[in-house]
C-alpha atoms as a PDB file:
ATOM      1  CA  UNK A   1     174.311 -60.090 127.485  1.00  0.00           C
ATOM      2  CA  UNK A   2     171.430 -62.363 128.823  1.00  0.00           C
ATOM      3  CA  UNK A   3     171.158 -64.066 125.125  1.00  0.00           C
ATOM      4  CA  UNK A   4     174.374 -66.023 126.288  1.00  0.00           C
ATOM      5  CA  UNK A   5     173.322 -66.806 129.404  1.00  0.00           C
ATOM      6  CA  UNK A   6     173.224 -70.587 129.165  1.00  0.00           C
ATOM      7  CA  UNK A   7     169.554 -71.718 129.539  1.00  0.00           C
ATOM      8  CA  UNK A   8     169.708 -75.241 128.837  1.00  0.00           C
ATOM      9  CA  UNK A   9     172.928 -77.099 129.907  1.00  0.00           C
ATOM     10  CA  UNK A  10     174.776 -79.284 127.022  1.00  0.00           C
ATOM     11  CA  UNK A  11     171.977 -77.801 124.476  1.00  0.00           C
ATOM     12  CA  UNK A  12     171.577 -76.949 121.214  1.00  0.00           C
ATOM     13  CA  UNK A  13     174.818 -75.137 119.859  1.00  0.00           C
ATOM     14  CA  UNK A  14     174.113 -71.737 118.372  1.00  0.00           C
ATOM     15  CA  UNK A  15     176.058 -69.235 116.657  1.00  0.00           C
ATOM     16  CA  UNK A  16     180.208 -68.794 117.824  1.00  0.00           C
ATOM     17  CA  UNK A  17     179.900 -68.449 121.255  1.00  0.00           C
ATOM     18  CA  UNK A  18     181.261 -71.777 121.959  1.00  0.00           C
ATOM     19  CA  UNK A  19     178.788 -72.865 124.546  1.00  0.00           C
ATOM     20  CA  UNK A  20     175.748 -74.882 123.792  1.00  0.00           C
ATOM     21  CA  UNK A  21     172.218 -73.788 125.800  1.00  0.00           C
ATOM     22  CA  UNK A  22     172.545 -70.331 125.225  1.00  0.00           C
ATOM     23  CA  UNK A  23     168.916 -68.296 125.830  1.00  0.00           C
ATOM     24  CA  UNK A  24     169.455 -66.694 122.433  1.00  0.00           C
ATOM     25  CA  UNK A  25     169.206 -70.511 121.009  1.00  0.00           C
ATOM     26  CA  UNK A  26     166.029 -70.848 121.867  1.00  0.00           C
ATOM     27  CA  UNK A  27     164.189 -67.305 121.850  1.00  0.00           C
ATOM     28  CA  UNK A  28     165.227 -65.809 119.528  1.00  0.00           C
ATOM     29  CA  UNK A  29     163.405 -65.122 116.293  1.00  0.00           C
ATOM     30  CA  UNK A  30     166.448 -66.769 114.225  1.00  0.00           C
ATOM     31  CA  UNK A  31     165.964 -69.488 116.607  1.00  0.00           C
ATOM     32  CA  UNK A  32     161.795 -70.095 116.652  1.00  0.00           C
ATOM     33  CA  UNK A  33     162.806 -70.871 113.080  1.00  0.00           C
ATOM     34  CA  UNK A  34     165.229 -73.066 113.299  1.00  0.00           C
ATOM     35  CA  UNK A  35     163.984 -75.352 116.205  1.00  0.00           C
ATOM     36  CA  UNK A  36     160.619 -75.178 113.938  1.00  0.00           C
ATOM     37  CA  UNK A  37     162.557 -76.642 111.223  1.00  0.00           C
ATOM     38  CA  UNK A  38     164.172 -79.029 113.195  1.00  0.00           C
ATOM     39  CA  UNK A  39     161.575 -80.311 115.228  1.00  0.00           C
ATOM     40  CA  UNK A  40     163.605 -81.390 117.984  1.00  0.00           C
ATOM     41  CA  UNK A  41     161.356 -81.617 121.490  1.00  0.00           C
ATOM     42  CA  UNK A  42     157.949 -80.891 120.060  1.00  0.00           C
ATOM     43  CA  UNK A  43     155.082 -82.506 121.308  1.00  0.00           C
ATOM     44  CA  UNK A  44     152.138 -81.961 118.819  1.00  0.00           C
ATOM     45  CA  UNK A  45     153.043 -83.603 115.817  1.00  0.00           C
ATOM     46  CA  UNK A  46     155.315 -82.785 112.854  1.00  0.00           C
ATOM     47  CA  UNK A  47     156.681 -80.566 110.460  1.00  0.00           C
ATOM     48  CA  UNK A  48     155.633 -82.827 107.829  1.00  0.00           C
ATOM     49  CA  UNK A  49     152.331 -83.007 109.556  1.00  0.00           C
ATOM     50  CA  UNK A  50     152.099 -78.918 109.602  1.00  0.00           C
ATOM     51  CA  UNK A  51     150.507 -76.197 107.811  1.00  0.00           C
ATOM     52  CA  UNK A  52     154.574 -74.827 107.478  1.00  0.00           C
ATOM     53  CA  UNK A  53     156.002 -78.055 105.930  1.00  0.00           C
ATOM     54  CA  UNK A  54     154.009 -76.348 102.213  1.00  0.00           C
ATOM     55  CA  UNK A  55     156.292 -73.865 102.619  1.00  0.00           C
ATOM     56  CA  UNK A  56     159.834 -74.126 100.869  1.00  0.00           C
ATOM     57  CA  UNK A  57     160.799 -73.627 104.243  1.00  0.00           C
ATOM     58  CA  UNK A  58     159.715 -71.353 107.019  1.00  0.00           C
ATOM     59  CA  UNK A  59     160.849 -67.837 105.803  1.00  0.00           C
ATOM     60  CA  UNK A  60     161.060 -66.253 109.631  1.00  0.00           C
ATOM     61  CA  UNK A  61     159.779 -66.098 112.913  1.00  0.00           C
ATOM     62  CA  UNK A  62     156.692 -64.872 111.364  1.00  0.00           C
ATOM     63  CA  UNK A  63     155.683 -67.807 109.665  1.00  0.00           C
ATOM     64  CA  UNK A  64     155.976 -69.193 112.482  1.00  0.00           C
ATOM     65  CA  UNK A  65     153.464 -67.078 114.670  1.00  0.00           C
ATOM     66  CA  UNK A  66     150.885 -66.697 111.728  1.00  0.00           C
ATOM     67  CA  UNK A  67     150.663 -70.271 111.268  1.00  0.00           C
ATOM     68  CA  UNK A  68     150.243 -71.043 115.238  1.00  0.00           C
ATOM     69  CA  UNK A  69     147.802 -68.438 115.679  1.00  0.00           C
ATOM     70  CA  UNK A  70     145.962 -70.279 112.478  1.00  0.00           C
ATOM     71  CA  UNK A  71     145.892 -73.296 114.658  1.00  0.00           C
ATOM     72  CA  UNK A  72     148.680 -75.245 113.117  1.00  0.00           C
ATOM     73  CA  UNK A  73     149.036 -77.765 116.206  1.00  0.00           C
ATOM     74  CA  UNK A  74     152.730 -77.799 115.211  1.00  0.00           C
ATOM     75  CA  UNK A  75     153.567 -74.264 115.030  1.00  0.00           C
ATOM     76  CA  UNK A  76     151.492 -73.706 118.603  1.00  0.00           C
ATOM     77  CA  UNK A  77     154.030 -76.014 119.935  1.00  0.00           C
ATOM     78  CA  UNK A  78     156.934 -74.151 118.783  1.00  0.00           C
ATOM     79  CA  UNK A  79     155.336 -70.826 120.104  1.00  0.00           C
ATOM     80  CA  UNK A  80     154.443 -72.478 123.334  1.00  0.00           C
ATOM     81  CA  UNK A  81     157.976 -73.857 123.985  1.00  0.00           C
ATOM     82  CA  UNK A  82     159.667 -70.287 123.022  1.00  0.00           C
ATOM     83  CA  UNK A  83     157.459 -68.870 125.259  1.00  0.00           C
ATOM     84  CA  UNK A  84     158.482 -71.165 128.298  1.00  0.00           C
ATOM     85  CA  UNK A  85     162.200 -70.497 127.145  1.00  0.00           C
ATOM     86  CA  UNK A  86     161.330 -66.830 126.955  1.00  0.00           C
ATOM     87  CA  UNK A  87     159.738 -66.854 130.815  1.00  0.00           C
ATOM     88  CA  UNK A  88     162.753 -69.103 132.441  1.00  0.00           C
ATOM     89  CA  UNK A  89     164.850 -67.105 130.520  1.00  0.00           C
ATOM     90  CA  UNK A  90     163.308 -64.248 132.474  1.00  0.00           C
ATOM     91  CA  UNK A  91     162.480 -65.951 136.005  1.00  0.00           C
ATOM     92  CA  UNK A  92     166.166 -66.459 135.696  1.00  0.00           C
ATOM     93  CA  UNK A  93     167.467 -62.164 134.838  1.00  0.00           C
ATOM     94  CA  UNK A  94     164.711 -61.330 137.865  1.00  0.00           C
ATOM     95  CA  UNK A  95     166.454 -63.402 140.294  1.00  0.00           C
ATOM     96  CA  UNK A  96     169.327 -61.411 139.616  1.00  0.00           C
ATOM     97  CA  UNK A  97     168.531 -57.922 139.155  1.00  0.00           C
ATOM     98  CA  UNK A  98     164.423 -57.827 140.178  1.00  0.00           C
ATOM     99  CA  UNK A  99     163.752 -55.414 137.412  1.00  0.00           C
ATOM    100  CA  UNK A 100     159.995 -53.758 137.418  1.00  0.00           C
ATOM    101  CA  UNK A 101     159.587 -54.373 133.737  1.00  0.00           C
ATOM    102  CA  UNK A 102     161.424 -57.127 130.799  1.00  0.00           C
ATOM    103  CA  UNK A 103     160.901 -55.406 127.329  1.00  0.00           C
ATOM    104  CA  UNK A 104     161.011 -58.287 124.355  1.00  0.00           C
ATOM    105  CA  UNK A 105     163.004 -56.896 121.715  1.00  0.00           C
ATOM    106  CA  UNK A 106     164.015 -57.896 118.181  1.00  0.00           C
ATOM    107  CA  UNK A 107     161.756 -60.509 116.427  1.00  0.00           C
ATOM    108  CA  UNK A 108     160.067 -61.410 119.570  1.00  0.00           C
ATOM    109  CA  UNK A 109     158.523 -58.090 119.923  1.00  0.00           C
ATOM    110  CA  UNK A 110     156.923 -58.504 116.506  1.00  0.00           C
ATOM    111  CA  UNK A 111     155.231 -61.215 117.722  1.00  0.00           C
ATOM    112  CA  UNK A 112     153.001 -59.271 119.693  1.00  0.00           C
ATOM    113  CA  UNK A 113     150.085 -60.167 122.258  1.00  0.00           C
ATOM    114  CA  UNK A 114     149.900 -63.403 121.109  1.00  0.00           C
ATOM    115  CA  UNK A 115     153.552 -64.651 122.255  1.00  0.00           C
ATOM    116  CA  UNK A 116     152.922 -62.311 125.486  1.00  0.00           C
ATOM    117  CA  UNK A 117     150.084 -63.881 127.116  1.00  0.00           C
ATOM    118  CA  UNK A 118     151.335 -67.095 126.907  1.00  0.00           C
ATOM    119  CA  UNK A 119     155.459 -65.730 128.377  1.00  0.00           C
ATOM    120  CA  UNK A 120     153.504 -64.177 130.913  1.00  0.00           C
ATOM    121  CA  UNK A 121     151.648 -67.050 131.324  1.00  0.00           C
ATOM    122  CA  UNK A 122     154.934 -69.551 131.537  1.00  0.00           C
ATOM    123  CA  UNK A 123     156.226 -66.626 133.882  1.00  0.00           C
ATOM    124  CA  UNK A 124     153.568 -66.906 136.742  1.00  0.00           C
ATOM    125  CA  UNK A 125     153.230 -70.841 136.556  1.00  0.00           C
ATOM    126  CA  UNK A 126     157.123 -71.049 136.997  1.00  0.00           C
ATOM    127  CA  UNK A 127     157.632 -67.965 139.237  1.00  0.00           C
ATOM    128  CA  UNK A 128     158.019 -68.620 142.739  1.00  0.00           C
ATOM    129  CA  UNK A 129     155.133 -69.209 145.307  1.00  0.00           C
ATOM    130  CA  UNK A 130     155.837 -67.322 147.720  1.00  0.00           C
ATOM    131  CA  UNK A 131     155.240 -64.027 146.431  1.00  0.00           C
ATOM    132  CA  UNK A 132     152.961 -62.545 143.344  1.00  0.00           C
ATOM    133  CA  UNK A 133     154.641 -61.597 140.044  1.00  0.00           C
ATOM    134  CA  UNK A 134     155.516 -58.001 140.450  1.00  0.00           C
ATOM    135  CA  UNK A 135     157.408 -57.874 136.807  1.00  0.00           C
ATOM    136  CA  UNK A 136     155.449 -56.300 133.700  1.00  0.00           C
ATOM    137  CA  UNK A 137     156.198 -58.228 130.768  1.00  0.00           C
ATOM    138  CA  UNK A 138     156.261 -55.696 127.429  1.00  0.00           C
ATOM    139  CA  UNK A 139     157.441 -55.877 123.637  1.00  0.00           C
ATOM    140  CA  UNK A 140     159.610 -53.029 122.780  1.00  0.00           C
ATOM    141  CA  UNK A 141     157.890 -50.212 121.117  1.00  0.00           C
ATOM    142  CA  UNK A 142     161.683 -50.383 118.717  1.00  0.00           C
ATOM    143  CA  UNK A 143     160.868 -54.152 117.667  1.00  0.00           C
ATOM    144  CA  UNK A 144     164.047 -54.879 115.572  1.00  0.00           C
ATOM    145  CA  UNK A 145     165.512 -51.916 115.818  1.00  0.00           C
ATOM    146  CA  UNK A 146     165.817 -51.815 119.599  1.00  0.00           C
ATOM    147  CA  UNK A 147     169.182 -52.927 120.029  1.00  0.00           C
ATOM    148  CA  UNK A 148     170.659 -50.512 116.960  1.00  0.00           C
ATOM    149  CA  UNK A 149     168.842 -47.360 118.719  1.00  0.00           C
ATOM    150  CA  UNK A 150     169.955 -48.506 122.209  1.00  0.00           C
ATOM    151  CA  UNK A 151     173.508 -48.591 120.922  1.00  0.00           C
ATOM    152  CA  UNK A 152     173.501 -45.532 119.571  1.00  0.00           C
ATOM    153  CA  UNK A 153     172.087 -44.042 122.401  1.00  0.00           C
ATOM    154  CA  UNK A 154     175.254 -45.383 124.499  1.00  0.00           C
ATOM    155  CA  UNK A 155     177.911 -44.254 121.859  1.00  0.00           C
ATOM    156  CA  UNK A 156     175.829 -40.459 122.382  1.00  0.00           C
ATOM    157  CA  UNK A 157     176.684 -41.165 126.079  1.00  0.00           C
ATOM    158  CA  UNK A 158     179.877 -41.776 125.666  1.00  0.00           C
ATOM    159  CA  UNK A 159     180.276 -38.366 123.347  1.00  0.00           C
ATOM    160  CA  UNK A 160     178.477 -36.197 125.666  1.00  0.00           C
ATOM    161  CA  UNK A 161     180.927 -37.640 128.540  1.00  0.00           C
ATOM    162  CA  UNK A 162     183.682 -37.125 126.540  1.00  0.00           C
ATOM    163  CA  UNK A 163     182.829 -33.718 125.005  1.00  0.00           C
ATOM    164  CA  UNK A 164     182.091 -32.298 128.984  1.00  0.00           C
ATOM    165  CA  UNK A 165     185.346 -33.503 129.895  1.00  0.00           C
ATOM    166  CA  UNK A 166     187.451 -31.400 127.330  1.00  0.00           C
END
């Protein structure tokens, strides 16, 4: 599970996992929301300063997006610092398993080509010099529902394994 990989050492604590830095922390759409909430690490202003703050609060990771690709200096913050999380985050898998193509599932995926240019982006200026980037970076054609559908598809596996054994 590459959510709980720990991406940031000693940072922010997120869900019961019982490590602090986890990926998921700080990509994922539960977690655009609540670092936009909490403003911790942002450059460009402030919540209170941003086009969110007249919300009661943001409602997800969409409010998020819309309101960065507005031009709310605050939100564009938050969306640029996912998106560096989101390409270390992936620097980090392909120096493991060199994969030809990273899909972006869940909320992330709904963010579209907006969040994509600037992960891929983040990706080449952090990748390595020594070589091109060879990775496609893709949302998930699923969006939400990729994880549900992908574990069905392995509890069918496990069926049809089972079934051919008998």
């Amino acid at each position: 599970e590459i959510g709980h990989a720990i991406l940031v050492p000693d940072g922010r604590s997120w869900g019961g996992t019982g490590v602090a830095g986890i990926f998921e922390g700080y990509s994922s759409a539960t977690a655009v929301v609540a670092r936009a909430k909490d403003g911790d690490g942002r450059s460009a202003g402030s919540l209170n300063d941003s086009s969110l703050s007249r919300l009661l609060q943001p409602a997800d990771c969409a409010d998020v997006f819309r309101h960065a690709e507005q031009g709310d200096e605050y939100a564009k913050s938050v969306v640029s610092e996912t998106a560096r999380y989101l390409a270390i985050g992936c620097i980090n898998c392909c120096r493991f398993v060199d994969p030809e193509v990273i899909l972006l599932a869940g909320g992330m995926a709904q963010a579209g080509d907006f969040l994509l240019h600037q992960v891929r982006d983040q990706f080449a200026a952090y990748h390595w010099n020594i070589e091109a980037v060879r990775v496609e970076i893709l949302a998930a054609d699923l969006g939400a529902h990729s994880g549900v559908v992908g574990a069905a598809r392995a509890a069918l596996l496990v069926v049809d394994s089972a079934d051919g054994a008998l």
